[in-house]
C-alpha atoms as a PDB file:
ATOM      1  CA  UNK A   1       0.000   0.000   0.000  1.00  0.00           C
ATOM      2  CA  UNK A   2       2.523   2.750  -1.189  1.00  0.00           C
ATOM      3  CA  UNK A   3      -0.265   4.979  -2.299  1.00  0.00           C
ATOM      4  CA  UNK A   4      -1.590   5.001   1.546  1.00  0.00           C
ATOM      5  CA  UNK A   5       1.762   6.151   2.490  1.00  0.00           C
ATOM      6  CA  UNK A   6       1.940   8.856  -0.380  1.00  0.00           C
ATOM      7  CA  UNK A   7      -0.973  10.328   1.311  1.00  0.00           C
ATOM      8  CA  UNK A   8       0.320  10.697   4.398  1.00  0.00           C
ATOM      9  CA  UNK A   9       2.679  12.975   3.109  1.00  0.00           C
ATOM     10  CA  UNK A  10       1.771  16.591   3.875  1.00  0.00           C
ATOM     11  CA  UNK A  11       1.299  18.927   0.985  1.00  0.00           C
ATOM     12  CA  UNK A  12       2.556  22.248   0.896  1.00  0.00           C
ATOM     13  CA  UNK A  13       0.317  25.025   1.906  1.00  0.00           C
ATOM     14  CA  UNK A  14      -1.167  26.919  -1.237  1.00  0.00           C
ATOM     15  CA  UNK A  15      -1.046  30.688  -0.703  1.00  0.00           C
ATOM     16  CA  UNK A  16      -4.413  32.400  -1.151  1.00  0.00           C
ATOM     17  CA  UNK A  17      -5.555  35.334  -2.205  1.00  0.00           C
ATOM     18  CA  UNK A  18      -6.339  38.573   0.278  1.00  0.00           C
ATOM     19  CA  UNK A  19      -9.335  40.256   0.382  1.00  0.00           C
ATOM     20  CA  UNK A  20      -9.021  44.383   1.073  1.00  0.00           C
ATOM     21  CA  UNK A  21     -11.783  46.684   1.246  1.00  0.00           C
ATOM     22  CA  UNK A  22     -11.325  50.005   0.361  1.00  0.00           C
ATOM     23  CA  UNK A  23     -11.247  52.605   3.401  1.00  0.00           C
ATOM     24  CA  UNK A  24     -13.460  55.002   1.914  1.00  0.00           C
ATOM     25  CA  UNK A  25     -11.996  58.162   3.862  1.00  0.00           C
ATOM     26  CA  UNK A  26      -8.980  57.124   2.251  1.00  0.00           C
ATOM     27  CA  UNK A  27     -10.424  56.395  -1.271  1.00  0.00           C
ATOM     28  CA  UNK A  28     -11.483  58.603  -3.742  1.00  0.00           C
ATOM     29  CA  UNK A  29     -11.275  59.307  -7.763  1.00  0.00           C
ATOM     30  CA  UNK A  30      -9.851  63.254  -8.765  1.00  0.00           C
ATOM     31  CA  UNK A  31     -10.275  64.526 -12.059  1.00  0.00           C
ATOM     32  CA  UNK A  32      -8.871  67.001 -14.705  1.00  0.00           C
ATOM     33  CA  UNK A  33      -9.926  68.518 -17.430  1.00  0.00           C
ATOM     34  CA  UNK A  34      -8.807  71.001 -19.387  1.00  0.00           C
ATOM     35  CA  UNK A  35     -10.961  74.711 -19.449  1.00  0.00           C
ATOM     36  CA  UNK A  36     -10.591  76.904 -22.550  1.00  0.00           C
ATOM     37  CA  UNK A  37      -7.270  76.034 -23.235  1.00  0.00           C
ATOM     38  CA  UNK A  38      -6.154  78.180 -20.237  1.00  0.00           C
ATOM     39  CA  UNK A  39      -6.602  76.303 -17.040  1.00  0.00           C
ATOM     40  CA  UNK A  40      -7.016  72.635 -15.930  1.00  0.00           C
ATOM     41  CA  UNK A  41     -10.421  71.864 -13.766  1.00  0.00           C
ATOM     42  CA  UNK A  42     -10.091  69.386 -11.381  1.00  0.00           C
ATOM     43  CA  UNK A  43     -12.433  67.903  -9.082  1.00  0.00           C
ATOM     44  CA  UNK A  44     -12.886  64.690  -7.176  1.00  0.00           C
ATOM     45  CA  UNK A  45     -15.647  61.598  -6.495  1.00  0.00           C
ATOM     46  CA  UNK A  46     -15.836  60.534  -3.169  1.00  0.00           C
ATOM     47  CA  UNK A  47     -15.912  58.394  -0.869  1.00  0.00           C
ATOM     48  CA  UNK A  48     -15.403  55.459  -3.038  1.00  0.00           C
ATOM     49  CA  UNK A  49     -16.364  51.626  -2.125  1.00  0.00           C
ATOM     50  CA  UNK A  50     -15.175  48.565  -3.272  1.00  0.00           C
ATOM     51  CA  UNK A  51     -13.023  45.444  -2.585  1.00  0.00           C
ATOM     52  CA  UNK A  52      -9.401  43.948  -4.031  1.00  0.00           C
ATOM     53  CA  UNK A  53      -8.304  40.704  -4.388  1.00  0.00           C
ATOM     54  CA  UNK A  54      -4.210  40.176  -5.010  1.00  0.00           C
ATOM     55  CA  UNK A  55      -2.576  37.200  -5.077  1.00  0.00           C
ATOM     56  CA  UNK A  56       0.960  38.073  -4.929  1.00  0.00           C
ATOM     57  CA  UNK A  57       2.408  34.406  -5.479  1.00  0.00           C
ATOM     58  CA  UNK A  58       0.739  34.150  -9.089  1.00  0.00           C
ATOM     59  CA  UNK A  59       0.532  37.210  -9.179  1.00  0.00           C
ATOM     60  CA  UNK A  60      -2.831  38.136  -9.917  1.00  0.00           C
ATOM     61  CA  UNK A  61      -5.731  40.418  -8.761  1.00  0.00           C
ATOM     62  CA  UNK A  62      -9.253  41.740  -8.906  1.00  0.00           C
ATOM     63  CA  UNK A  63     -10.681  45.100  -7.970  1.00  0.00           C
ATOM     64  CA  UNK A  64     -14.355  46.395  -8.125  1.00  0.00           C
ATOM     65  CA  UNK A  65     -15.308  49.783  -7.388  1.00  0.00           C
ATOM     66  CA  UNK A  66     -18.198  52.375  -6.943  1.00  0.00           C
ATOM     67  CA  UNK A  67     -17.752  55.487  -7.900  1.00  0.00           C
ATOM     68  CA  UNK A  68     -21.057  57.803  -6.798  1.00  0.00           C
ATOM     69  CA  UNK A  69     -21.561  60.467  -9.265  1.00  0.00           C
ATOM     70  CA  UNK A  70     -23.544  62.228  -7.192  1.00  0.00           C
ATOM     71  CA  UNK A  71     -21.145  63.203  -4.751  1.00  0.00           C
ATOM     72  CA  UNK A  72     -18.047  65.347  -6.696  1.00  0.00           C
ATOM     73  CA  UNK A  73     -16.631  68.820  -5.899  1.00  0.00           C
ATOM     74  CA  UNK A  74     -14.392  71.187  -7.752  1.00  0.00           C
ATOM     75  CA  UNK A  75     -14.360  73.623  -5.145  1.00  0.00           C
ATOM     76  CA  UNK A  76     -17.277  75.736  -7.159  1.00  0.00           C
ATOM     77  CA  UNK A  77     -20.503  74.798  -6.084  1.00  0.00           C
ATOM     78  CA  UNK A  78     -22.765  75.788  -8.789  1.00  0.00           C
ATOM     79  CA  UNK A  79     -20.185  73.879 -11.540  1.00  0.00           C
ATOM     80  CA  UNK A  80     -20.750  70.484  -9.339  1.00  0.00           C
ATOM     81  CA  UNK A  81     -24.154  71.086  -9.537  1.00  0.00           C
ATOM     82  CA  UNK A  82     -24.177  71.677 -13.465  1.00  0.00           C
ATOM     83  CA  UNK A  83     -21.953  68.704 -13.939  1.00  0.00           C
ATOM     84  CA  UNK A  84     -24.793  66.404 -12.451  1.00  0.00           C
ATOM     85  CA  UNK A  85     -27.422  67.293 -15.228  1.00  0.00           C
ATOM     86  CA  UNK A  86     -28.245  65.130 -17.911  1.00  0.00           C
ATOM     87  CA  UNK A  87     -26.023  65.988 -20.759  1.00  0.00           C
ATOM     88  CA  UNK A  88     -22.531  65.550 -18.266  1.00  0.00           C
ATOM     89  CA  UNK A  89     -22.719  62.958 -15.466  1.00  0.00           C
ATOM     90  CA  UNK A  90     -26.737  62.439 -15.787  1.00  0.00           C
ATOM     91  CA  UNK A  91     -26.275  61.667 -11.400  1.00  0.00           C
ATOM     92  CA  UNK A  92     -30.093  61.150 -11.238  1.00  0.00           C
ATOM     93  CA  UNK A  93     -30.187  58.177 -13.830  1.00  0.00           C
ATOM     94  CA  UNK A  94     -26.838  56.816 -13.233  1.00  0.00           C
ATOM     95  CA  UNK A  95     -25.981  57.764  -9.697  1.00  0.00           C
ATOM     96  CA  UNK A  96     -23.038  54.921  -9.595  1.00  0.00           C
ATOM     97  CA  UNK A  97     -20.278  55.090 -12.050  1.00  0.00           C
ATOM     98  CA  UNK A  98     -17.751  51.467 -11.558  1.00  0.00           C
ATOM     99  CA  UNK A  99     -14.617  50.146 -12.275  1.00  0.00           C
ATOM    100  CA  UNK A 100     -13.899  46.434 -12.586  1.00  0.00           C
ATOM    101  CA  UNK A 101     -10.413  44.941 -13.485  1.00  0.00           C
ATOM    102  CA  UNK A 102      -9.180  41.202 -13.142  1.00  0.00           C
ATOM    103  CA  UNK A 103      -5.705  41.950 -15.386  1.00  0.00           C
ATOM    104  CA  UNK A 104      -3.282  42.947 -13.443  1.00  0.00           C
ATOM    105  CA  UNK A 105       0.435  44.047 -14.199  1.00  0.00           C
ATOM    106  CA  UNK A 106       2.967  43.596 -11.169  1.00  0.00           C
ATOM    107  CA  UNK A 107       6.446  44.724 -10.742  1.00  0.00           C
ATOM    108  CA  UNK A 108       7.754  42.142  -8.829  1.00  0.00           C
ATOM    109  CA  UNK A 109       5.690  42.381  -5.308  1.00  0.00           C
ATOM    110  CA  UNK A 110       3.924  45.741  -6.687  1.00  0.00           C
ATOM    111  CA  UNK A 111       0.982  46.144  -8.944  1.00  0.00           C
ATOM    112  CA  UNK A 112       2.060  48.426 -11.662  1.00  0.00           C
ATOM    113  CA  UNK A 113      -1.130  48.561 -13.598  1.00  0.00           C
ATOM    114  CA  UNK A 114      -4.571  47.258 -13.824  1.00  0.00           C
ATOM    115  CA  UNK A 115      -7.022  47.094 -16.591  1.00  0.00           C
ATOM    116  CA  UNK A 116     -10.691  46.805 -16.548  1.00  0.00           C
ATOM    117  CA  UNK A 117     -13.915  48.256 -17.660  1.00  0.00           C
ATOM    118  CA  UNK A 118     -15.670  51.649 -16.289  1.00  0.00           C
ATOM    119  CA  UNK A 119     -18.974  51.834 -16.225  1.00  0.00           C
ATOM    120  CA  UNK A 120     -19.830  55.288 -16.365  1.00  0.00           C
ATOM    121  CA  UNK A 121     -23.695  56.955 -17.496  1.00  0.00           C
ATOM    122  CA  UNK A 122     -24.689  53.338 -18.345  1.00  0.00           C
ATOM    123  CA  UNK A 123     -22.013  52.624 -21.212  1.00  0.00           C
ATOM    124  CA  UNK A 124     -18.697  50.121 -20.746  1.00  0.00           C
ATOM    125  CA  UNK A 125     -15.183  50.899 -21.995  1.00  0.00           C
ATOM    126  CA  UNK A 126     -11.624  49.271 -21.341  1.00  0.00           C
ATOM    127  CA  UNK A 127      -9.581  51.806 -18.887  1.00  0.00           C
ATOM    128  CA  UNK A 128      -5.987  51.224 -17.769  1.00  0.00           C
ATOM    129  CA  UNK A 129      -5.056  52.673 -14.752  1.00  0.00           C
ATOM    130  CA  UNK A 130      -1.412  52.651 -14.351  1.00  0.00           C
ATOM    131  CA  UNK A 131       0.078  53.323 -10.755  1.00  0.00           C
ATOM    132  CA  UNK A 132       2.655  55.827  -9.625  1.00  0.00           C
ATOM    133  CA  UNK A 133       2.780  54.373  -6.531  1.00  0.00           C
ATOM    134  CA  UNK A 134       1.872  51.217  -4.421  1.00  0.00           C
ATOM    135  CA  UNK A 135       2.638  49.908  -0.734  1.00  0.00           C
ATOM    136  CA  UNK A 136       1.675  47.901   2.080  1.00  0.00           C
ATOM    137  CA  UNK A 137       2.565  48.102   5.581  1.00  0.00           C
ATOM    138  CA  UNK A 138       0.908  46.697   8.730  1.00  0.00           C
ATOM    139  CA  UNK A 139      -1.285  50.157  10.414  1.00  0.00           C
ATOM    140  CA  UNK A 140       0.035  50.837  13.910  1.00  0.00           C
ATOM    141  CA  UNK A 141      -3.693  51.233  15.264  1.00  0.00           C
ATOM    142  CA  UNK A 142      -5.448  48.291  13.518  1.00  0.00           C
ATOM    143  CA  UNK A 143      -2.398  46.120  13.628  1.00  0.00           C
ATOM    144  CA  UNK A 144      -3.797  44.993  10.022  1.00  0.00           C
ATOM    145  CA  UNK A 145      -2.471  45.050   6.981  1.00  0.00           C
ATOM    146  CA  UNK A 146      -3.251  47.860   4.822  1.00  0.00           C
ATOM    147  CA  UNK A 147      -2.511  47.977   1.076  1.00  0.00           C
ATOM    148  CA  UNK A 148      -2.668  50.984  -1.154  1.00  0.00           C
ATOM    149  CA  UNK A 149      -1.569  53.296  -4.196  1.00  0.00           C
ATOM    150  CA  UNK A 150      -2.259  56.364  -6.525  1.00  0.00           C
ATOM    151  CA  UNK A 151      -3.362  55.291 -10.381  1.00  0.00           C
ATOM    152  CA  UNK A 152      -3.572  57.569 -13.065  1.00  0.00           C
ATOM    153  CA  UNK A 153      -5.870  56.841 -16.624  1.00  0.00           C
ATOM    154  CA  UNK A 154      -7.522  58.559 -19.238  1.00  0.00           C
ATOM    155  CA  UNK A 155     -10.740  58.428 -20.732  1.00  0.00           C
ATOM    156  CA  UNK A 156     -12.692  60.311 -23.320  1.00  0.00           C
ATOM    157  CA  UNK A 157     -15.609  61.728 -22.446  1.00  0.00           C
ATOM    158  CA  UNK A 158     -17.714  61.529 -25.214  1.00  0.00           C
ATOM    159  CA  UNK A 159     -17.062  58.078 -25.548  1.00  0.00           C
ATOM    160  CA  UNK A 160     -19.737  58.178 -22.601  1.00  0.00           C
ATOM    161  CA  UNK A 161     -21.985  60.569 -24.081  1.00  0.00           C
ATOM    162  CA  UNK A 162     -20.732  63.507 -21.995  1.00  0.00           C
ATOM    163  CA  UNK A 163     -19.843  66.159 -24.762  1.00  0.00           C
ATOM    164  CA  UNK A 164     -21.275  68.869 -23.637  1.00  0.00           C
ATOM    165  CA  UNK A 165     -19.451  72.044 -23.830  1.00  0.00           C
ATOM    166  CA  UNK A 166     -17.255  70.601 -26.368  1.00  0.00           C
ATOM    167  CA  UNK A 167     -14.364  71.737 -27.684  1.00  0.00           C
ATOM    168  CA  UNK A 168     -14.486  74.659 -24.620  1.00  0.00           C
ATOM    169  CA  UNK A 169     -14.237  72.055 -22.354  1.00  0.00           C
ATOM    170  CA  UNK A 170     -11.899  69.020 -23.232  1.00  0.00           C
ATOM    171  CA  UNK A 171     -12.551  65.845 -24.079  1.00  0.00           C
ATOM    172  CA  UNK A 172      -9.627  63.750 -22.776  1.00  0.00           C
ATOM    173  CA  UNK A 173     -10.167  63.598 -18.916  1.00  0.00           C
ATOM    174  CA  UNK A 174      -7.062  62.610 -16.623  1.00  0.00           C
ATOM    175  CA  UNK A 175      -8.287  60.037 -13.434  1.00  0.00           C
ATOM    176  CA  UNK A 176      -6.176  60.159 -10.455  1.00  0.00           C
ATOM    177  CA  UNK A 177      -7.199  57.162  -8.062  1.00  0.00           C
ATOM    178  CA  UNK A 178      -6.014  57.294  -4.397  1.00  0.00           C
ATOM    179  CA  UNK A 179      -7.079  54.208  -2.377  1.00  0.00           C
ATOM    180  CA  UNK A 180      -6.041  52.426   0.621  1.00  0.00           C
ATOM    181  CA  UNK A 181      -7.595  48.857   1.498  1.00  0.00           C
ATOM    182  CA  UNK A 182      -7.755  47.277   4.755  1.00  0.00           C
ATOM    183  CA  UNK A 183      -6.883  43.391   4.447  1.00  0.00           C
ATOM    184  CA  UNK A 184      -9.884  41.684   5.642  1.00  0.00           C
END
């Protein structure tokens, strides 16, 4: 009975992947955008939710996020509230925008990029977000793990049927994504 022996044998340990949720005071998506060829807008989307997965032996991952459009300020009240009309961010039909990304790029232990799919006024396209930055440490006050990085992407806005004020207002729109995810 070799094979009973064979079993006997431990096996080694198969390392899974970790589960972070995003710390939404932490988390958030900024935008740019340039205005009349003079000045950049920015603005941000906050607080973002969402999980990652990574799997740093592979190395693979998986993020999902929610993005609520109707939360975003540029410092100018009655611009935030134009952006969330119809013919920009259309907030009362599509009050979520997402992002959703299972191919990830790693530089050695560190993801370097991700690509995925936003979801943004009810219409899908590819976005890679490529990151300028990415760490983990354990937090001194949780005593968890805590994983995070800034991204940077670009979309086009009218891709998502946001062209309003077109060619005063850009098309190409930089994303700058700050998160920070608490291993669960």
């Amino acid at each position: 009975m070799p094979w009973l022996l064979a079993l006997s044998v431990p096996l080694p340990v198969l390392a899974q992947p970790v589960v972070y949720r995003l710390d939404p005071q932490h988390s958030f998506v900024h935008f740019e955008v340039m205005h009349f060829g003079t000045s950049t807008l920015r603005g941000r989307f906050g607080q973002i939710d969402g999980y990652v997965e990574l799997d740093r032996t592979v190395p693979s991952g998986w993020v999902s996020l929610r993005i609520p459009t109707t939360v975003v300020d540029t410092g100018m009240p009655a611009f935030d509230a134009r952006l969330l009309q119809g013919d920009l961010l259309a907030s009362e039909t599509y009050p979520l925008a997402s992002f959703v990304a299972s191919r990830f790029s790693f530089d050695g232990p560190k993801v370097s990029a991700l690509t995925g799919e936003l979801t943004l006024r009810g219409v899908r396209q590819g976005l890679e977000l490529r990151a300028l930055r990415f760490g983990c440490h354990t937090h001194p006050q949780l005593q968890r793990e805590v994983c995070g990085g800034d991204f940077e992407g670009e979309l086009n806005r009218a891709d998502f049927g946001a062209s309003f004020g077109m060619p005063f207002v850009a098309n190409r729109v930089r994303l700058r994504v700050q998160v920070e995810g608490i291993r669960q």
